[in-house]
Protein backbone atom coordinates (compact mmCIF):
# COMPACT_ATOMS: atom_id res chain seq x y z
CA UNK A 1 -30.06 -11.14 -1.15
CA UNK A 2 -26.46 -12.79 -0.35
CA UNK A 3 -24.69 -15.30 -1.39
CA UNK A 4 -21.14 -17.33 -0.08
CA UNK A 5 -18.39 -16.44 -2.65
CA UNK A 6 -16.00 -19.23 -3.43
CA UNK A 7 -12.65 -18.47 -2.41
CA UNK A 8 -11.44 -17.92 -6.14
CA UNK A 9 -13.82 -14.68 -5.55
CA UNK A 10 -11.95 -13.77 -2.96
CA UNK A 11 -8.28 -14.52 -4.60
CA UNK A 12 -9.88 -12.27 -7.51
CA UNK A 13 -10.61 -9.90 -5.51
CA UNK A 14 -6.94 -9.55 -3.36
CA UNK A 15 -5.49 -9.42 -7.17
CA UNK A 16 -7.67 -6.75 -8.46
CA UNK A 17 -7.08 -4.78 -5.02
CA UNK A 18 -3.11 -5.63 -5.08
CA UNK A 19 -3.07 -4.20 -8.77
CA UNK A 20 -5.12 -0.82 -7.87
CA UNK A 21 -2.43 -0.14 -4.59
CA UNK A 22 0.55 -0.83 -6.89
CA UNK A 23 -0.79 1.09 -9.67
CA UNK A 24 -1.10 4.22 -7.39
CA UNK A 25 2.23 3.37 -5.89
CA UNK A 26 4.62 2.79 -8.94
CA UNK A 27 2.16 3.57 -11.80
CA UNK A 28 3.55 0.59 -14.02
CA UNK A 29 2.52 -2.90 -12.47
CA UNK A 30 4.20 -6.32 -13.85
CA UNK A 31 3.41 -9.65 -12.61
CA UNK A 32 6.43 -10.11 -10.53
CA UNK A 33 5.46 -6.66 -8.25
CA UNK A 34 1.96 -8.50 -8.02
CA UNK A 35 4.07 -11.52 -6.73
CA UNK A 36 5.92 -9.37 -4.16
CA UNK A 37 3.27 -7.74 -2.90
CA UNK A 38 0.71 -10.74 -2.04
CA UNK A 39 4.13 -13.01 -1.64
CA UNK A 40 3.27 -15.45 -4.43
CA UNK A 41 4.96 -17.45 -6.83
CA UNK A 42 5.31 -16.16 -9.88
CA UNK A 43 3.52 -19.42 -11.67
CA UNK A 44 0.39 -18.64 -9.32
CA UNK A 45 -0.22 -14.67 -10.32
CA UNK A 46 0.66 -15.87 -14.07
CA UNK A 47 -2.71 -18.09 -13.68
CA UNK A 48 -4.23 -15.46 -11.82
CA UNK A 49 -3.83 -12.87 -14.28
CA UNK A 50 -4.85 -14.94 -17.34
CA UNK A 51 -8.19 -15.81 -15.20
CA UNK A 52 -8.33 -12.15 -15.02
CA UNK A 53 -7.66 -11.68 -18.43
CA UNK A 54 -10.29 -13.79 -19.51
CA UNK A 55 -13.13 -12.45 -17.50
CA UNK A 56 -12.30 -8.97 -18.80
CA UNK A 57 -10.91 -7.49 -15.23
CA UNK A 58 -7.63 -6.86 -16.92
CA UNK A 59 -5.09 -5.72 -19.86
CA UNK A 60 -2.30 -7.03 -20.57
CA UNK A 61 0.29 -4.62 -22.44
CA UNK A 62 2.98 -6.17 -24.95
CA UNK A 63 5.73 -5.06 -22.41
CA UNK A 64 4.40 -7.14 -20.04
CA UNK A 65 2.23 -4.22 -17.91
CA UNK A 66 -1.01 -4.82 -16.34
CA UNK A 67 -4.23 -2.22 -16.50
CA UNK A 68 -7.43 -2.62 -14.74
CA UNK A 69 -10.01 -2.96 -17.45
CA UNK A 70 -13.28 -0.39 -16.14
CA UNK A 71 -14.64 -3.65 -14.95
CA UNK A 72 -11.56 -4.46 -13.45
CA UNK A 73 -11.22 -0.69 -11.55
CA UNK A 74 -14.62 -0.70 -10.26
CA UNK A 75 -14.54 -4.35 -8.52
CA UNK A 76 -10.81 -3.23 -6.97
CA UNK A 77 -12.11 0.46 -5.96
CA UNK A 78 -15.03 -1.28 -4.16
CA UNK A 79 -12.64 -4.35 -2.10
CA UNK A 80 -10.43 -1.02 -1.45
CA UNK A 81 -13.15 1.12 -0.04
CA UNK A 82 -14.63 -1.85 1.89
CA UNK A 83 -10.96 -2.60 3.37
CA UNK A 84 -10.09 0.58 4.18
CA UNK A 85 -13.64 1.71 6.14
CA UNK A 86 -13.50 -1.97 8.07
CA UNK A 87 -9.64 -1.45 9.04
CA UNK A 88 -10.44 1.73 10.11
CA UNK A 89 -13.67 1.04 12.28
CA UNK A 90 -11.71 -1.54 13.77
CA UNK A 91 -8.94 1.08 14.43
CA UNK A 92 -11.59 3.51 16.27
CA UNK A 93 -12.36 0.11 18.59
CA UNK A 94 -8.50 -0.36 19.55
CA UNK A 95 -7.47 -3.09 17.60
CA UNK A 96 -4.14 -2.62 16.97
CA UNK A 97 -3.61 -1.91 13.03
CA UNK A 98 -1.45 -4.41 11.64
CA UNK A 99 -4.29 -6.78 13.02
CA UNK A 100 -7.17 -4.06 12.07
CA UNK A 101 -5.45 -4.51 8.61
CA UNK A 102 -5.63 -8.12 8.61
CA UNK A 103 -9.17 -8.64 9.65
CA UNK A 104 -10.12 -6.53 7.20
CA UNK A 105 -8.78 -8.48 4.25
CA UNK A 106 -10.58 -11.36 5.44
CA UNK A 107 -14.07 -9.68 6.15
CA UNK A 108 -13.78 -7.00 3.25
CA UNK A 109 -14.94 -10.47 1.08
CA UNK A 110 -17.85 -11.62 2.75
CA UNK A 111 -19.98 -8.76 4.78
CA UNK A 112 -22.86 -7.82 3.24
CA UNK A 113 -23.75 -4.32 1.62
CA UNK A 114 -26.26 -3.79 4.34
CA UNK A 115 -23.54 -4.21 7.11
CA UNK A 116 -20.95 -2.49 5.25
CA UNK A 117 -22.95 0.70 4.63
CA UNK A 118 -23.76 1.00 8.12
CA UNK A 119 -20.02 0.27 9.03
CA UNK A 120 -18.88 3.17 6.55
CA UNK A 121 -22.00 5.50 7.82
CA UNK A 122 -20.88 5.05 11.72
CA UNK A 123 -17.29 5.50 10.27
CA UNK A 124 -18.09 8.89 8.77
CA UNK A 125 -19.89 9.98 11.86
């Protein structure tokens, strides 16, 4: 069964994925790298990461540094996976990767496990 996320799923999602990449890249994330990376305000990821908060996908550290809760890990490790097999299928087809990249953010949201498992299956091939 499927089901249309709203795009606050989506804008979830891009956070928890934006926190995972900067985690592995700097090891310490802060709100202002989060607003670098996605190119946001700083007001906007504030809201974002109390939402976040609040549903349990994060922790927020006195100094200010934010962890992926396990909740929080396994949603961004899954948005990750799905963006990297789509970017790369679209790779193997010739679409250049800056676009590949692109496209993937937007359909790594909304394709359904059944389509994405036999994306990442042909991918493995």
């Amino acid at each position: 069964m499927s089901y249309i996320k709203h795009k606050s799923d989506e804008s979830m999602e891009d956070y928890l994925e934006a926190i995972l990449l900067l985690k592995k890249e700097k090891g310490n994330v802060r709100s202002i790298d989060i607003a670098e990376k996605l190119e946001f305000t700083k007001a906007s990821v504030s809201i974002a990461m109390k939402s976040l908060r609040e549903k349990g996908f994060i922790s927020v550290g006195e100094n200010g540094s934010i962890a992926l809760t396990d909740k929080g890990l396994e949603r961004a490790e899954m948005v990750l996976e799905r963006h990297t097999i789509i970017a790369e299928c679209l790779i193997s087809l010739g679409v250049n990767s800056d676009v590949a990249h692109e496209d993937a953010c937007r359909i790594e949201h909304d394709i359904s496990e059944e389509t994405f498992n036999a994306i990442k299956k042909h991918v493995k091939k």
